[in-house]
N, C-alpha and C. Protein backbone atom coordinates (compact mmCIF):
# COMPACT_ATOMS: atom_id res chain seq x y z
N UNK A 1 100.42 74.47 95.85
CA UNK A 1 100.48 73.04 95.98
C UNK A 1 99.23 72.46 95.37
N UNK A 2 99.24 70.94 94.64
CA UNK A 2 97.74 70.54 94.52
C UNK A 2 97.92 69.30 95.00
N UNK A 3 96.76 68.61 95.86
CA UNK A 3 96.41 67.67 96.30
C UNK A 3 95.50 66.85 94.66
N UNK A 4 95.92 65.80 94.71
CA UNK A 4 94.99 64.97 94.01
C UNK A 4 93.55 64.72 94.67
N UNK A 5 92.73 64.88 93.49
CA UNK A 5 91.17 65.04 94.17
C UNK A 5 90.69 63.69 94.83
N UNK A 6 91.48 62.38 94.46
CA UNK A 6 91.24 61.02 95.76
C UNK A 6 92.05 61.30 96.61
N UNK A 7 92.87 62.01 96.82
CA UNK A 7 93.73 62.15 98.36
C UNK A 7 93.40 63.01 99.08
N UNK A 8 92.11 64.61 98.73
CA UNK A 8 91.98 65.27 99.39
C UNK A 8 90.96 64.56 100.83
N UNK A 9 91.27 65.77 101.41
CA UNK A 9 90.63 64.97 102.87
C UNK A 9 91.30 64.24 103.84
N UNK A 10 92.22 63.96 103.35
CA UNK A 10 93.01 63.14 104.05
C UNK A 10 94.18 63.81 105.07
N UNK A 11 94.11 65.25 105.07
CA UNK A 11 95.10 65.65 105.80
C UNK A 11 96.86 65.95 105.26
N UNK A 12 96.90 65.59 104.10
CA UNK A 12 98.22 65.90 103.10
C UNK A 12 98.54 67.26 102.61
N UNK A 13 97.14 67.98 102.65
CA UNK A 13 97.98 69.04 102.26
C UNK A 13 98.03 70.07 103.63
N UNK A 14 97.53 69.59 104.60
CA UNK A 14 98.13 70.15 106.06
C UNK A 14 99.36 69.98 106.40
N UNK A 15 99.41 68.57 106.06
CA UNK A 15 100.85 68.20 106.53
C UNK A 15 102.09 68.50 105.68
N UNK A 16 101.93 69.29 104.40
CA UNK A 16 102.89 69.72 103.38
C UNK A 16 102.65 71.06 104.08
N UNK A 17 101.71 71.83 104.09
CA UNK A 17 102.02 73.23 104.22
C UNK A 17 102.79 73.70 105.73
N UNK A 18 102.61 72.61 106.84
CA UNK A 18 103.17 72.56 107.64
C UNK A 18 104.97 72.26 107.95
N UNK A 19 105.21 71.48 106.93
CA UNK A 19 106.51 70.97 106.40
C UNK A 19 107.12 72.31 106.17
N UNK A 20 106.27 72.98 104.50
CA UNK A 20 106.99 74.10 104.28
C UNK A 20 107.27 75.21 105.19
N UNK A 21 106.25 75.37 106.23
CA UNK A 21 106.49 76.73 107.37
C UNK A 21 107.94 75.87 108.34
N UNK A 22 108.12 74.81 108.44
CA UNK A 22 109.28 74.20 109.49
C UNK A 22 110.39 74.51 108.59
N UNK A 23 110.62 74.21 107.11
CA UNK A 23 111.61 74.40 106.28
C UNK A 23 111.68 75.91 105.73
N UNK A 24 110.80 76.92 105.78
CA UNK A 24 111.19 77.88 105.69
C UNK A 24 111.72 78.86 107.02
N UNK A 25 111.02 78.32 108.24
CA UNK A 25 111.81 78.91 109.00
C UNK A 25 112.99 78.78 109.84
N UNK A 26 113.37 77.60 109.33
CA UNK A 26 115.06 76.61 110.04
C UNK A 26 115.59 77.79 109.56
N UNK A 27 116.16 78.88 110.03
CA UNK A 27 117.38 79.35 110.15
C UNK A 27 118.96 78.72 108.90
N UNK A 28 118.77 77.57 109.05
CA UNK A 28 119.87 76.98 108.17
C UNK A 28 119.50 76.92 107.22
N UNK A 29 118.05 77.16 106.76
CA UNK A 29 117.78 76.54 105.42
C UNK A 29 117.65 78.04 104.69
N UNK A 30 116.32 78.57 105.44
CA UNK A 30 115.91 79.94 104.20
C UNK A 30 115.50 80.72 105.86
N UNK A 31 115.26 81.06 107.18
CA UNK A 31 115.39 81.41 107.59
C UNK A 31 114.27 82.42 107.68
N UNK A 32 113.15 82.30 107.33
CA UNK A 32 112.06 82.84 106.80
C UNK A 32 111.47 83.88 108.10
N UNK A 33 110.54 84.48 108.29
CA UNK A 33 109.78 84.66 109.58
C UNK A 33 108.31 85.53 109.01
N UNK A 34 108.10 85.16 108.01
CA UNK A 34 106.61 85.03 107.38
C UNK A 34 106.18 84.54 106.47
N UNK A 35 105.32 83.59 106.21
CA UNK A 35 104.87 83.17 104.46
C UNK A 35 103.73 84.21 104.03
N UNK A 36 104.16 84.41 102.86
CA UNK A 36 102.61 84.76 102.08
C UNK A 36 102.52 83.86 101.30
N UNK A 37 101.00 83.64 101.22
CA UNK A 37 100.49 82.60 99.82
C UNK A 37 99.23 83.52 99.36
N UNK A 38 99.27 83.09 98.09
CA UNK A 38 97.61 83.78 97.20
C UNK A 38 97.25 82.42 96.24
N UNK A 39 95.94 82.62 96.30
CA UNK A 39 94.67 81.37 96.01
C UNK A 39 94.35 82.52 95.20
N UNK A 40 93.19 81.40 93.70
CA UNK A 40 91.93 82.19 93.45
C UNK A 40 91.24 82.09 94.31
N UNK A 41 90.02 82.95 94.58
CA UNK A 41 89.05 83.17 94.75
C UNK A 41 88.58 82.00 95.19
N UNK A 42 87.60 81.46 93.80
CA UNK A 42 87.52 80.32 93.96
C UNK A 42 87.64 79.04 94.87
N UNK A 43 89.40 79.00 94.78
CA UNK A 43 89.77 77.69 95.64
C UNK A 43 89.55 77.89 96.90
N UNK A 44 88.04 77.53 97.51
CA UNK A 44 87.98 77.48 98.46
C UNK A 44 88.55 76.47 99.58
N UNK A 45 88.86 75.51 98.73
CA UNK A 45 90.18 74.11 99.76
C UNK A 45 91.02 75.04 100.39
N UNK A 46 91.43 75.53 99.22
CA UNK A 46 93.12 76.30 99.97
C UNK A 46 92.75 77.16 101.05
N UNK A 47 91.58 77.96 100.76
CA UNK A 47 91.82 79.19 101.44
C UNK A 47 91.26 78.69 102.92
N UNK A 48 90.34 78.20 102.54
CA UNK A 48 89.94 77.53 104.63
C UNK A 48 91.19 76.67 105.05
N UNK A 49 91.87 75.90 104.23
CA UNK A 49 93.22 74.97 104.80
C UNK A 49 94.26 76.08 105.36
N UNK A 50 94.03 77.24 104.79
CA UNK A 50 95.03 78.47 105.15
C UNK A 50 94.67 79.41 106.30
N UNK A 51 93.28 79.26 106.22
CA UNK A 51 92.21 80.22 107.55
C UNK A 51 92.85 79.50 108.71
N UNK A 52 92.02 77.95 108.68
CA UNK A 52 92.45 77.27 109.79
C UNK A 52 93.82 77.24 110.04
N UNK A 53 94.97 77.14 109.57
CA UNK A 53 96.70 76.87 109.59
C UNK A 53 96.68 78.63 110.41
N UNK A 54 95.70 79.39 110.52
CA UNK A 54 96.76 80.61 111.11
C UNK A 54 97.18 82.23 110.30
N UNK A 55 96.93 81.56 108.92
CA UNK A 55 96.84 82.69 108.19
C UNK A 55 96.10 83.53 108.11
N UNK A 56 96.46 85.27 107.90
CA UNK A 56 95.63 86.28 108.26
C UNK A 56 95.09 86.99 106.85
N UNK A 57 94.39 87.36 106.79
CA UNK A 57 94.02 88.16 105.16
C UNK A 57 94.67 88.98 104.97
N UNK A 58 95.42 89.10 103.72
CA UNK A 58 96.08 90.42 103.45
C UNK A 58 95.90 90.86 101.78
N UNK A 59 96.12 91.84 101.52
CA UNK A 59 95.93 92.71 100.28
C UNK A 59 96.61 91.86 99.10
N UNK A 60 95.87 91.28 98.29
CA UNK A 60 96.76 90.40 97.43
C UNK A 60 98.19 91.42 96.78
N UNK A 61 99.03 90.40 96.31
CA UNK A 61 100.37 91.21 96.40
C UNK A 61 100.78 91.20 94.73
N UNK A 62 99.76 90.43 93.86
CA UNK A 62 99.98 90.01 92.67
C UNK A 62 99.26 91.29 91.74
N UNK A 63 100.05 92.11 91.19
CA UNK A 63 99.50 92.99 90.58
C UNK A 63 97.83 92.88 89.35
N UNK A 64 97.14 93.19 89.52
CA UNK A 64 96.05 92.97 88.44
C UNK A 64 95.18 91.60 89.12
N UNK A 65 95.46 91.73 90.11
CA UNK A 65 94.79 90.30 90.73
C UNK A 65 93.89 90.06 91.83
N UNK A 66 93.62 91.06 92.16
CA UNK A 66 92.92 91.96 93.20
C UNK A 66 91.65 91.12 93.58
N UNK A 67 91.24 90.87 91.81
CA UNK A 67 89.84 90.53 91.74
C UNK A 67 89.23 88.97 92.07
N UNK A 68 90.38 88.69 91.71
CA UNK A 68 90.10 86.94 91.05
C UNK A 68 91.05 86.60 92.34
N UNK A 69 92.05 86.61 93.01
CA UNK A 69 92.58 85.64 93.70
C UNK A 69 92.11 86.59 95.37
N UNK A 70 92.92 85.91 96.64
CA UNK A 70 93.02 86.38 98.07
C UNK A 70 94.61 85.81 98.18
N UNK A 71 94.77 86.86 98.97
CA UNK A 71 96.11 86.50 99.60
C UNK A 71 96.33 86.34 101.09
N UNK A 72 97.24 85.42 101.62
CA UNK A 72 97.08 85.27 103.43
C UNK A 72 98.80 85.01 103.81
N UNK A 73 98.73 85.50 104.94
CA UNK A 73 100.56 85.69 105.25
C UNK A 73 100.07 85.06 106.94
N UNK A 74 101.39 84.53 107.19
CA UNK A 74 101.62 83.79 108.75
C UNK A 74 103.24 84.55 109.23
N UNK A 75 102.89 84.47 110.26
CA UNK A 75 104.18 84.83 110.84
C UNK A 75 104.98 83.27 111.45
N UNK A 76 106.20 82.78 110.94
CA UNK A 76 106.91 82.14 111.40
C UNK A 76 108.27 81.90 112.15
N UNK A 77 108.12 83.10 112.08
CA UNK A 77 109.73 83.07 112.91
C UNK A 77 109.87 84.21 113.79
């Protein structure tokens, strides 16, 4: 997801990533019962917006990517 850099702060991209965990785990929709997401490195926005939301560290899943990005999974369902 990207937040526009005048809207960050504001709580939008909490409230999207929160959206997506309700819509992936409705049963009717996609029925989900974990997300993974992977960030660079770098993006430290994402990755504390993802610390705090609940997400746990896990082994990035993106082959050759080990270096440069992190990956974090939640249990939702």
């Amino acid at each position: 997801m990207f937040v526009r850099p005048d809207q960050r702060g504001s709580g939008i991209g909490r409230r999207i990533l929160a959206d997506l965990e309700k819509f992936a785990a409705d049963p009717e929709l996609i029925g989900a019962n974990r997300i993974r997401l992977e960030t660079a490195i770098r993006d430290t926005s994402a990755i504390g917006l993802y610390d705090s939301s609940g997400y746990a560290t896990i082994d990035s899943y993106v082959p050759g990517h080990t270096e440069v990005n992190v990956a974090r999974e939640k249990q939702i369902g």
